[in-house]
Protein backbone atom coordinates (compact mmCIF):
# COMPACT_ATOMS: atom_id res chain seq x y z
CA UNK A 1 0.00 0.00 0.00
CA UNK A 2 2.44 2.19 0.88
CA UNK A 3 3.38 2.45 -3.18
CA UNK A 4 0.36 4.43 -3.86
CA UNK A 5 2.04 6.90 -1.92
CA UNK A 6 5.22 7.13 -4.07
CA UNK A 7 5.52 8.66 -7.79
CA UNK A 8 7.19 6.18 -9.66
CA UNK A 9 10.59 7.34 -11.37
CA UNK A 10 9.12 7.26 -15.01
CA UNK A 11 5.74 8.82 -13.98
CA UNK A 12 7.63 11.68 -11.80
CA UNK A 13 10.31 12.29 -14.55
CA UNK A 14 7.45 12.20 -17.47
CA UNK A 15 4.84 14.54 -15.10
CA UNK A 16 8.12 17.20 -14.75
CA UNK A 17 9.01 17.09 -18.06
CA UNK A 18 5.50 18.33 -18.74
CA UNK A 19 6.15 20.90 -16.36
CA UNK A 20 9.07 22.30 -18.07
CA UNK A 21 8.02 24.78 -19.47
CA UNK A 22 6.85 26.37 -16.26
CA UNK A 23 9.84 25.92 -14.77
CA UNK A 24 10.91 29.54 -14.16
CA UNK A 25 9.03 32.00 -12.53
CA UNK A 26 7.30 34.33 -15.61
CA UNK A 27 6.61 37.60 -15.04
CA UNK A 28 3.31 37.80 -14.19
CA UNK A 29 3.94 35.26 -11.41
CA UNK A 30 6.72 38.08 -10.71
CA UNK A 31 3.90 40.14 -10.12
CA UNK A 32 1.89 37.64 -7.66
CA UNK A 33 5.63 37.52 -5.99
CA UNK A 34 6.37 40.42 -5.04
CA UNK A 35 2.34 41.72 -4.13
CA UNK A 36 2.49 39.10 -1.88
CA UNK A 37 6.05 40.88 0.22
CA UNK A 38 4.34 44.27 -0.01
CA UNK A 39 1.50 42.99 1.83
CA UNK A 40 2.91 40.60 4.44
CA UNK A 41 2.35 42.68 7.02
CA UNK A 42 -1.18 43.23 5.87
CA UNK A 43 -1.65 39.52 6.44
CA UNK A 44 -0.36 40.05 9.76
CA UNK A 45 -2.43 42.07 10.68
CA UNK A 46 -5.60 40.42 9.79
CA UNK A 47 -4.31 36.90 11.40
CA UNK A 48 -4.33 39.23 15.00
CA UNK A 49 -7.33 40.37 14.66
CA UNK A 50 -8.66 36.71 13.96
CA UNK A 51 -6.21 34.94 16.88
CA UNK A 52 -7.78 37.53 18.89
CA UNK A 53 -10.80 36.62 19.32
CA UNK A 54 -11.71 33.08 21.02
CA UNK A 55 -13.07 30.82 18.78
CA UNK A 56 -12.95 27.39 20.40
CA UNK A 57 -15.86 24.45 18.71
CA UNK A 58 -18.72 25.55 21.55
CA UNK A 59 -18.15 29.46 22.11
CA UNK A 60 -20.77 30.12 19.04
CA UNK A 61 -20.75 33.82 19.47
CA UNK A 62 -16.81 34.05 18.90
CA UNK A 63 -16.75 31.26 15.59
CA UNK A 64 -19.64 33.89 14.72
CA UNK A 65 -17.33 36.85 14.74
CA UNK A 66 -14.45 35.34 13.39
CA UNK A 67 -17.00 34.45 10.77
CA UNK A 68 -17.63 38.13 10.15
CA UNK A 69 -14.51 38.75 9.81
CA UNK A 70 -13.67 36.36 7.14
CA UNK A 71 -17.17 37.47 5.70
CA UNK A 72 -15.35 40.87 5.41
CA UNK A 73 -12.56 40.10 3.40
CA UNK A 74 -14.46 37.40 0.34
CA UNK A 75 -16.95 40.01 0.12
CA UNK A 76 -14.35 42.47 -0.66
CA UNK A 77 -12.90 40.33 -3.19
CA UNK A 78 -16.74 39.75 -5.27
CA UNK A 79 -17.63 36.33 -3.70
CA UNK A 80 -21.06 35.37 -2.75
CA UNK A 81 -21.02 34.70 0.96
CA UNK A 82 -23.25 33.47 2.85
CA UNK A 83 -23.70 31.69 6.77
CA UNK A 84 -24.90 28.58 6.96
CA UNK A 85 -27.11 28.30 10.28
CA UNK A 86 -26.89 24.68 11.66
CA UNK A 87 -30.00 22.91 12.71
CA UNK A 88 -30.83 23.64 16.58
CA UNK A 89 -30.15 19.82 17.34
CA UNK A 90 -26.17 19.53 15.27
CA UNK A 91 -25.19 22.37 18.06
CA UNK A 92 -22.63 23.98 16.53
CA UNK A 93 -22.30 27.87 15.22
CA UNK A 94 -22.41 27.19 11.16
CA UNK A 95 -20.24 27.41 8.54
CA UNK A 96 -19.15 30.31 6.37
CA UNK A 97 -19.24 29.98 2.72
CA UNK A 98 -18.19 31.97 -0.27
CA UNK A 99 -18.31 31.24 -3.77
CA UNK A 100 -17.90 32.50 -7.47
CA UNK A 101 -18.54 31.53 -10.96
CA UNK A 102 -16.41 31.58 -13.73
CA UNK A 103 -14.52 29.50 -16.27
CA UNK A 104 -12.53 26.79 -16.37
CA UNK A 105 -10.88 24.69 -13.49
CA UNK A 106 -13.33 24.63 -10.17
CA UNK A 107 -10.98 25.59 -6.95
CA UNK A 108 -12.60 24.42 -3.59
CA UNK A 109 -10.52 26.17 -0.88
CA UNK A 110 -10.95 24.67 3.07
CA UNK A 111 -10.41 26.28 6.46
CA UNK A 112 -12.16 26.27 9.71
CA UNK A 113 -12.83 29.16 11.99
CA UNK A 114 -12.85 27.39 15.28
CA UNK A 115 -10.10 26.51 17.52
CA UNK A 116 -10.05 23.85 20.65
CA UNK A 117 -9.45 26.89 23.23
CA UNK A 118 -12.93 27.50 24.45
CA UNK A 119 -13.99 30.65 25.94
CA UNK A 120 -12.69 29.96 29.94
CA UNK A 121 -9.42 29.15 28.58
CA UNK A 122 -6.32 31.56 29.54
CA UNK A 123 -4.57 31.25 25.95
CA UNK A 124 -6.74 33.82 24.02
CA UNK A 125 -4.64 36.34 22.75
CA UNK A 126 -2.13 36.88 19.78
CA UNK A 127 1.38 38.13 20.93
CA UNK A 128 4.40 38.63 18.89
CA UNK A 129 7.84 38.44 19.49
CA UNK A 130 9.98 39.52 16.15
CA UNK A 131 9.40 36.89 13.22
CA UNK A 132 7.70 34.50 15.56
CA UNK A 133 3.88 35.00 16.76
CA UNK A 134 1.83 33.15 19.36
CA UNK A 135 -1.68 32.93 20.07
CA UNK A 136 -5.13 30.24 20.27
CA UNK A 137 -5.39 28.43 16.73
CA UNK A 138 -3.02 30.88 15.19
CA UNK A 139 -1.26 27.67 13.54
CA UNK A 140 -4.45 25.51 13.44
CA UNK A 141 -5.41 27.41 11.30
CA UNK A 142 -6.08 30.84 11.70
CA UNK A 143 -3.17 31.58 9.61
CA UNK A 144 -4.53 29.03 6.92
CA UNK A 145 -7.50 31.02 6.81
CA UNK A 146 -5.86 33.98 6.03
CA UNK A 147 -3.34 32.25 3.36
CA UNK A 148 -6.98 31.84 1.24
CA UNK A 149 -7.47 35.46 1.51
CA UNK A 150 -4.19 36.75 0.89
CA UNK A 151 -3.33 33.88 -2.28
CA UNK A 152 -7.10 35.06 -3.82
CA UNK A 153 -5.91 38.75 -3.71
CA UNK A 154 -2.62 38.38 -5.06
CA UNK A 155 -4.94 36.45 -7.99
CA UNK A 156 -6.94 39.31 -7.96
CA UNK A 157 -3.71 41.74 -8.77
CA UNK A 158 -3.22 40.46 -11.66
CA UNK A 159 -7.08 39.87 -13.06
CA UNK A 160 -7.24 36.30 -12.59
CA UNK A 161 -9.85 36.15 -9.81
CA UNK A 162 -12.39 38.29 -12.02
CA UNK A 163 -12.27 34.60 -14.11
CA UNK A 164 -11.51 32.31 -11.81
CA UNK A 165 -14.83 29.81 -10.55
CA UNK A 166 -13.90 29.37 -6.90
CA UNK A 167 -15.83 28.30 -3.64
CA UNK A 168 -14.43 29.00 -0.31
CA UNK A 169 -15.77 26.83 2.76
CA UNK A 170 -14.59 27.89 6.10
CA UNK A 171 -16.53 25.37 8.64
CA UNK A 172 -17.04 26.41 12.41
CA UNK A 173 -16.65 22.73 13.68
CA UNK A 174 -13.53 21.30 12.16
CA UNK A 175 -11.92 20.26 15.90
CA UNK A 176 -15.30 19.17 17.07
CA UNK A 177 -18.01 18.21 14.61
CA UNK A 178 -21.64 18.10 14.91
CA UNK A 179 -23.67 15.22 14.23
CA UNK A 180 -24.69 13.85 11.91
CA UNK A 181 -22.60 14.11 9.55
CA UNK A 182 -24.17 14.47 6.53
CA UNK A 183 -25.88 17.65 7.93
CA UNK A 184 -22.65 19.00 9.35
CA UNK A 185 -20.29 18.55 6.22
CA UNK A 186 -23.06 18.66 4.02
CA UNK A 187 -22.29 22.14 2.27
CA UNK A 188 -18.63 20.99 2.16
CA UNK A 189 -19.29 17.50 0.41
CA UNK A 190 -22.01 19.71 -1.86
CA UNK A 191 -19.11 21.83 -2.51
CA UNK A 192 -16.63 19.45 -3.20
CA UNK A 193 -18.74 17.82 -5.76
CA UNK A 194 -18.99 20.80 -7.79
CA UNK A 195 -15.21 21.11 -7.19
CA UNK A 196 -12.39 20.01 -9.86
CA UNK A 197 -9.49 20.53 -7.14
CA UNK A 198 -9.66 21.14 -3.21
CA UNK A 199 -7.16 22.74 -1.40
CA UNK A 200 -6.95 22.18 2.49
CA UNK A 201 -4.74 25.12 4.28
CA UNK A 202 -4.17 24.02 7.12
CA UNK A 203 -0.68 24.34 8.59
CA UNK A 204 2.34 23.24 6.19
CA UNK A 205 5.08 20.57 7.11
CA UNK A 206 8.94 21.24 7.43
CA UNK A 207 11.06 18.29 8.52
CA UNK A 208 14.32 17.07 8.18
CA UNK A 209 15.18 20.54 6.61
CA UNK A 210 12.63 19.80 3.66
CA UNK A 211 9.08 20.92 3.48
CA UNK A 212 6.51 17.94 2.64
CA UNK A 213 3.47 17.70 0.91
CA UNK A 214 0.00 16.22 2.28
CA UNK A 215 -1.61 13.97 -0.38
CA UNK A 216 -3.45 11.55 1.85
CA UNK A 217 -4.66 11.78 5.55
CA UNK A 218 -5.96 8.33 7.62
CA UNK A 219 -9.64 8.66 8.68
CA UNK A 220 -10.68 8.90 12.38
CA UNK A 221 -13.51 6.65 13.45
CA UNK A 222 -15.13 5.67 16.80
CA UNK A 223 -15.96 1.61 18.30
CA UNK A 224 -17.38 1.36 21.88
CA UNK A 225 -17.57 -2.27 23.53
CA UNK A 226 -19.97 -3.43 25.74
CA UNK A 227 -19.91 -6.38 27.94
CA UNK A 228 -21.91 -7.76 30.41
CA UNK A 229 -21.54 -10.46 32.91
CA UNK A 230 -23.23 -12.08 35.39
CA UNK A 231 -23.09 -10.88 39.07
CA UNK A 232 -21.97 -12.91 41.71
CA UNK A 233 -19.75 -13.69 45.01
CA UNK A 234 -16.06 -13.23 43.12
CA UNK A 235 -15.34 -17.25 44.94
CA UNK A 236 -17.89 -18.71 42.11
CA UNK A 237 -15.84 -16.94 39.68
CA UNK A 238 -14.98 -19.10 36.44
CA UNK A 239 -17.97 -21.51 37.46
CA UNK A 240 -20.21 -23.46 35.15
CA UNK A 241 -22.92 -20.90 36.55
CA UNK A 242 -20.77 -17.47 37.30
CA UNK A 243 -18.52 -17.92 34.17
CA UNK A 244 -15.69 -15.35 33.66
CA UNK A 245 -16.70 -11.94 34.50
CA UNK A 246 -17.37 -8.69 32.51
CA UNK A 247 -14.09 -7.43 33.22
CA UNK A 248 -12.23 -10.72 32.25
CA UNK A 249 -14.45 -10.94 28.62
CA UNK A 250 -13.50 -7.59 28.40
CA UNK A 251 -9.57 -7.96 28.52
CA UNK A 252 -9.80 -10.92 26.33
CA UNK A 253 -11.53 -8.92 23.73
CA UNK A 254 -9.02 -5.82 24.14
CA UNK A 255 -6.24 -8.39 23.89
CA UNK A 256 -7.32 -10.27 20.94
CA UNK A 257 -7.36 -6.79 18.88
CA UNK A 258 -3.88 -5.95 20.43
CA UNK A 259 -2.75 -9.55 19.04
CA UNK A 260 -4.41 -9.81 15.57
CA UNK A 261 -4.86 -6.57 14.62
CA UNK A 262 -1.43 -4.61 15.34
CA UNK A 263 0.97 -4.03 13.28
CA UNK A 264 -1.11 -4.02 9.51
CA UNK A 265 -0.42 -1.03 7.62
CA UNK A 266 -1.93 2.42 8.14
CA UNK A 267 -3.91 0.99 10.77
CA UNK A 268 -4.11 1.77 14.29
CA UNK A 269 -6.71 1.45 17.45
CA UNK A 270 -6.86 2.88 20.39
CA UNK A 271 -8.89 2.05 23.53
CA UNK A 272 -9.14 5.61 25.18
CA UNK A 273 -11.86 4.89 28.08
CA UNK A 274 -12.94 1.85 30.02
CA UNK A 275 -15.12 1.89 32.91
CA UNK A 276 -15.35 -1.42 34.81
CA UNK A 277 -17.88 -3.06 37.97
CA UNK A 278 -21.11 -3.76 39.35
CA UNK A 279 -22.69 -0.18 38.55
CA UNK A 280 -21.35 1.73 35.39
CA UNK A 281 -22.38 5.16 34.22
CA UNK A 282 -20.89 6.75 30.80
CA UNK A 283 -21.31 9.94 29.09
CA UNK A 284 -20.64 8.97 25.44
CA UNK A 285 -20.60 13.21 24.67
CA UNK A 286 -17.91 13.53 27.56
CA UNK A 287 -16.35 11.06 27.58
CA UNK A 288 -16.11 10.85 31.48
CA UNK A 289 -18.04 8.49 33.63
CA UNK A 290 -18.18 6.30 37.13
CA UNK A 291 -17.87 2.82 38.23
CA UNK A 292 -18.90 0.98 41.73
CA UNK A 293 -17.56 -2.82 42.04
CA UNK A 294 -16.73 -4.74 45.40
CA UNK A 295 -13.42 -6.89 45.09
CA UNK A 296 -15.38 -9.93 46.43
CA UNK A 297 -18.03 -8.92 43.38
CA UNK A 298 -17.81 -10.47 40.34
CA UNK A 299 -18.65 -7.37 37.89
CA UNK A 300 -21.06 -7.48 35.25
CA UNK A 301 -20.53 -4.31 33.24
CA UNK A 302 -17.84 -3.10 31.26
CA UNK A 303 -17.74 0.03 28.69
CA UNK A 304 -14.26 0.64 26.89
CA UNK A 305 -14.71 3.76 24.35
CA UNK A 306 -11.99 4.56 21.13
CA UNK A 307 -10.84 5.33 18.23
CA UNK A 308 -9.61 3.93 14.55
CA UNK A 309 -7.51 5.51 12.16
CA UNK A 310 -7.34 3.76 8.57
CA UNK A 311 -5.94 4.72 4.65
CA UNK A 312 -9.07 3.41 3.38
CA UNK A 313 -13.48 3.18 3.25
CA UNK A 314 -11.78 -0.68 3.11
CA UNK A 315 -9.41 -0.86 5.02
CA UNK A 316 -12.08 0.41 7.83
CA UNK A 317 -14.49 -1.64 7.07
CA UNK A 318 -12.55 -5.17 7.26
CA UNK A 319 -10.98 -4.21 10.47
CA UNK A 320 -14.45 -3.49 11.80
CA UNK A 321 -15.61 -7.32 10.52
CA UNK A 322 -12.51 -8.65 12.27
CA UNK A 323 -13.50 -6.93 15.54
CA UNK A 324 -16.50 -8.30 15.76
CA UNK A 325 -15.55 -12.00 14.82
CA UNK A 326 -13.59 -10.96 18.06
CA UNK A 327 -16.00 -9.17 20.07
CA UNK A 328 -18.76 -12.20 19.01
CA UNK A 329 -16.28 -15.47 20.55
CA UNK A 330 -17.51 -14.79 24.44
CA UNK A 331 -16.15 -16.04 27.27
CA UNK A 332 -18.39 -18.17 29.23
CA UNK A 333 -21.61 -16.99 30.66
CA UNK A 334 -20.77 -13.50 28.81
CA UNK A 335 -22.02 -11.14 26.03
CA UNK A 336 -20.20 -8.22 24.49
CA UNK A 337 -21.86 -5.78 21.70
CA UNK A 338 -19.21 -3.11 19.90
CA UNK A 339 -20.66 -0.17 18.22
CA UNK A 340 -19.25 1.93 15.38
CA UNK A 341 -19.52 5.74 14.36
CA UNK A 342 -18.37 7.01 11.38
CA UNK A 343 -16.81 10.40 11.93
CA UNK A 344 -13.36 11.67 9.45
CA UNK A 345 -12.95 9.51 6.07
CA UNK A 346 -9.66 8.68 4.80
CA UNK A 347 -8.09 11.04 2.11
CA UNK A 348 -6.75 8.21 0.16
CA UNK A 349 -3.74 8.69 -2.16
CA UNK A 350 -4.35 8.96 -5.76
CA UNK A 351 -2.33 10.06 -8.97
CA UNK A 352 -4.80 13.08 -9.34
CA UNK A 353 -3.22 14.36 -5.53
CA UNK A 354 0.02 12.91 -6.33
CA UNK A 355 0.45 15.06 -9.85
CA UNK A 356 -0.52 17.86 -7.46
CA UNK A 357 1.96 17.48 -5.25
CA UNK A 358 4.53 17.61 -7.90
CA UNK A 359 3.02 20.89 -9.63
CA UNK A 360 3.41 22.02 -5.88
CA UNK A 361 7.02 20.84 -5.76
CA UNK A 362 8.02 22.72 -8.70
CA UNK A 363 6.59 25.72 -7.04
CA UNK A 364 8.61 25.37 -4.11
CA UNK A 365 11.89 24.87 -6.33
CA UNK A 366 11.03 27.96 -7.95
CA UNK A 367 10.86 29.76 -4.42
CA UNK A 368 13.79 28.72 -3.77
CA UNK A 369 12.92 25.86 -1.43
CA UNK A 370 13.89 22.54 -2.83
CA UNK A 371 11.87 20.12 -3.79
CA UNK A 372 8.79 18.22 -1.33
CA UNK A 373 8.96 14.70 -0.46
CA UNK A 374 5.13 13.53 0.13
CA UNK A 375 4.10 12.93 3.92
CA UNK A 376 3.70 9.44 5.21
CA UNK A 377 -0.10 9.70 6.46
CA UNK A 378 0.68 8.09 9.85
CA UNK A 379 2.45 11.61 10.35
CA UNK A 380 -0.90 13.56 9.98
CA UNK A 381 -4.08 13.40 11.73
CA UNK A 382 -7.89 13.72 9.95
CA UNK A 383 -9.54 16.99 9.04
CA UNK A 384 -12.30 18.52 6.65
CA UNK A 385 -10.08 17.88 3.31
CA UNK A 386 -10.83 14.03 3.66
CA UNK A 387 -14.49 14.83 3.17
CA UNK A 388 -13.52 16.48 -0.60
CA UNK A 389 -11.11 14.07 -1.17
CA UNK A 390 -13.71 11.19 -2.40
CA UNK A 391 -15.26 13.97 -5.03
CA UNK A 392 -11.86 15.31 -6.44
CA UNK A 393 -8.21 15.87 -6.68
CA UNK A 394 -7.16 17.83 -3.40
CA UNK A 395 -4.24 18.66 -1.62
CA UNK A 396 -4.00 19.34 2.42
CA UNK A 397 -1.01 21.64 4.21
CA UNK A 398 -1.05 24.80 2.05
CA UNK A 399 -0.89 26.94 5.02
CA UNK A 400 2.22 28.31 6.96
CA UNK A 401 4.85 26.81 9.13
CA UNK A 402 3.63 26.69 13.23
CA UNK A 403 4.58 24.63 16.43
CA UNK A 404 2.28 23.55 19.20
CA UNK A 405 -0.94 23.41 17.81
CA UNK A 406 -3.60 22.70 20.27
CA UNK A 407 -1.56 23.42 23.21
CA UNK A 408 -0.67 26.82 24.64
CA UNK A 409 2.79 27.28 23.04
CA UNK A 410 0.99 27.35 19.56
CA UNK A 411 3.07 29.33 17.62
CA UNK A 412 3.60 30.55 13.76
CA UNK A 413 6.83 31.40 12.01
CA UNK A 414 5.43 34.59 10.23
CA UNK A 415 8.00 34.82 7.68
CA UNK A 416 6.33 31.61 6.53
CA UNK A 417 3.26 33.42 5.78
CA UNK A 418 3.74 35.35 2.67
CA UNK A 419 6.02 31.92 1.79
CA UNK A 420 2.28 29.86 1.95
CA UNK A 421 0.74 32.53 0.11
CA UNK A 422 2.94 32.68 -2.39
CA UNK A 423 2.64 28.84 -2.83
CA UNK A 424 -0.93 28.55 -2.52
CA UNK A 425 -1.70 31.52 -5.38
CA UNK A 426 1.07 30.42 -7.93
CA UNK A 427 -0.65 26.87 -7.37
CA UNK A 428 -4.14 28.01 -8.44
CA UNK A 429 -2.32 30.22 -11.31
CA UNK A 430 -0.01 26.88 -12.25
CA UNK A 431 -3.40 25.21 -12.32
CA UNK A 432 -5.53 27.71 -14.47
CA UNK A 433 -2.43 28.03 -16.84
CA UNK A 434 -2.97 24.22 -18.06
CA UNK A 435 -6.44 24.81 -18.74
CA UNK A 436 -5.27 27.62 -21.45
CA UNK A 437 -2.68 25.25 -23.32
């Protein structure tokens, strides 16, 4: 599997070749170039005003404003904008969405306005110290958000946005999403279907001394396991009529998946909650919950609560058939159930993201950067691309270069700012110039 992630050396040397001609920066990308440095501070600007105010998943009123804000700057720029109001029972703030018509290749541009820092947290403002900044989501991805902005106005310098049939989606739920789903990322998925290419901006990856591109992401999935037992005095324990236990079926089970499962591919489980005893309460929402037993009490309730990451809609589903061939071979005078939730897809890798990544590499040679390797997807986690990427070519990590996200040492390099916008609007212009050949 891991070949689909790899050009081949004949595909990568044919797909450059192609790109030959476009190998030097022309003039009118000269122009995008160099709008882009007398405006970096402009950017700046507008990414403080965002990182200032608290956006986390559940503090509606601030996604709202940073919504306005956002609002501000497409509707300067001609797009149709427009807030999409969740229904009262999905709980979350909406979704801000701009869009324009025009001709040729349709761009789908992602970013989120939320952040995980919710209103009673103490990390809410932006702060700079010289070329590095600091503040809530300023790397995931406040500064994304503003790469859109910025790369659609340098396209806008030199008349390309006047043509250019764009949609931009920035969702208020990316770290937390509402259910269900399909209401939730339903405007994205719409979009994305209309869409030829989607770009996700959040933040960008440097390693190693070489920036990487993001071509496929795993998916993030939920499994909860529930076993009960019979209750007893613990000294009938393992008896024709007591049998094993909750908490016994329940290791078995946890250690079966440890066994058969670990180690494929891409794949990996986690068990992130379990609750064990006589009496067992569970908030599913908060993940938090109680337990009661008595060590002379054989229990007859367990919950255990986690996650699954996978490459593939396949991949997930036979690992979910193999855990419950697992879950269904009970210990004696036990019964375990296991639930699944479908949350992130995969953003599988496929020649359509892979030729972008090397259009994206060129890009970066011509900036002077070198050229990107493309990420292993065990080094990423899921986000709102993977819901585009069944519907289209896309792309993830077009925005700038930060530390610390979702912690409070979140920081942005800012000098990698007008370096992602730079990237991001050549891309689109790279992009639109193939359609004209």
């Amino acid at each position: 599997m891991r070949k689909q992630l790899l050009v081949g050396v004949a595909a990568a040397a044919a797909a450059l070749s192609s790109l030959a001609a476009l190998a030097d920066i022309t003039a009118e990308e000269q122009r995008i170039v160099d709008w882009v440095d007398a405006h970096s501070e402009e950017a700046v600007d507008l990414l403080a005003e965002t990182v200032n105010i608290g956006s986390g998943t559940l503090n509606f009123a601030g996604v709202r404003r940073v919504g306005d804000v956002m609002r501000r700057e497409l509707d300067a720029l001609g797009l149709e904008t427009e807030w999409i109001e969740m229904p009262p029972e999905v709980n979350r703030a909406g979704h801000l969405v701009g869009r324009k018509e025009g001709s040729g290749k349709r761009f789908l541009l992602i970013g989120h306005l939320d952040t995980v820092f919710e209103a009673d947290d103490e990390f809410q403002a932006f702060r700079r110290d010289g070329d590095i900044a600091y503040g809530p989501g300023i790397d995931d991805m406040k500064s994304g958000n503003v790469v859109i902005v910025y790369a659609l106005k340098a396209l806008a310098e030199i008349g390309l946005l006047e043509e250019l049939p764009v949609a931009v989606v920035y969702t208020g739920d990316e770290e937390y999403a509402g259910m269900p789903l399909d209401v939730s990322r339903g405007d994205l998925v719409a979009a994305a279907k209309w869409a030829d290419i989607a770009l996700g901006f959040e933040g960008a990856v440097m390693r190693e001394g070489s920036d990487w591109a993001t071509i496929s992401r795993r998916s993030s999935s939920l499994w909860m396991l529930e076993v009960a037992g019979k209750q007893a005095h613990s000294s009938g324990i393992f008896g024709e009529d007591v049998g094993a236990g909750a908490i016994h079926e329940a290791a078995r089970i946890l250690n079966a998946f440890y066994e058969e499962l670990r180690g494929e591919e891409y794949l990996t489980f986690n068990a992130g909650v379990m609750l064990g005893g006589t009496d067992v309460e569970y908030d599913v929402d908060a993940n938090r919950g109680t337990a009661f037993g008595k060590l002379n009490v054989v229990p007859q309730k367990v919950i255990v609560h986690g996650d699954i990451r996978t490459i593939s809609q396949d991949q997930l589903d036979s690992v979910r058939e193999r855990m419950r061939a697992i879950v269904a071979a009970s210990l004696p005078v036990t019964q375990a159930t296991i639930n699944f939730r479908d949350k992130y897809p995969a953003m599988a890798p496929t020649a359509g993201n892979e030729r972008l990544a090397l259009l994206f590499s060129a890009i970066n040679e011509d900036l002077g950067r070198g050229p990107m390797k493309i990420l292993d997807p065990m080094q990423r986690g899921a986000a709102d691309i993977s819901f585009a990427a069944a519907y289209t070519d896309a792309m993830a990590g077009l925005g700038a270069l930060g530390r610390g996200a979702h912690s409070p040492n979140e920081s942005l390099e800012l000098t990698s700012l007008p370096l992602a916008i730079k990237r991001a609007a050549l891309l689109i212009y790279r992009l639109r110039h193939q359609d004209a050949e």
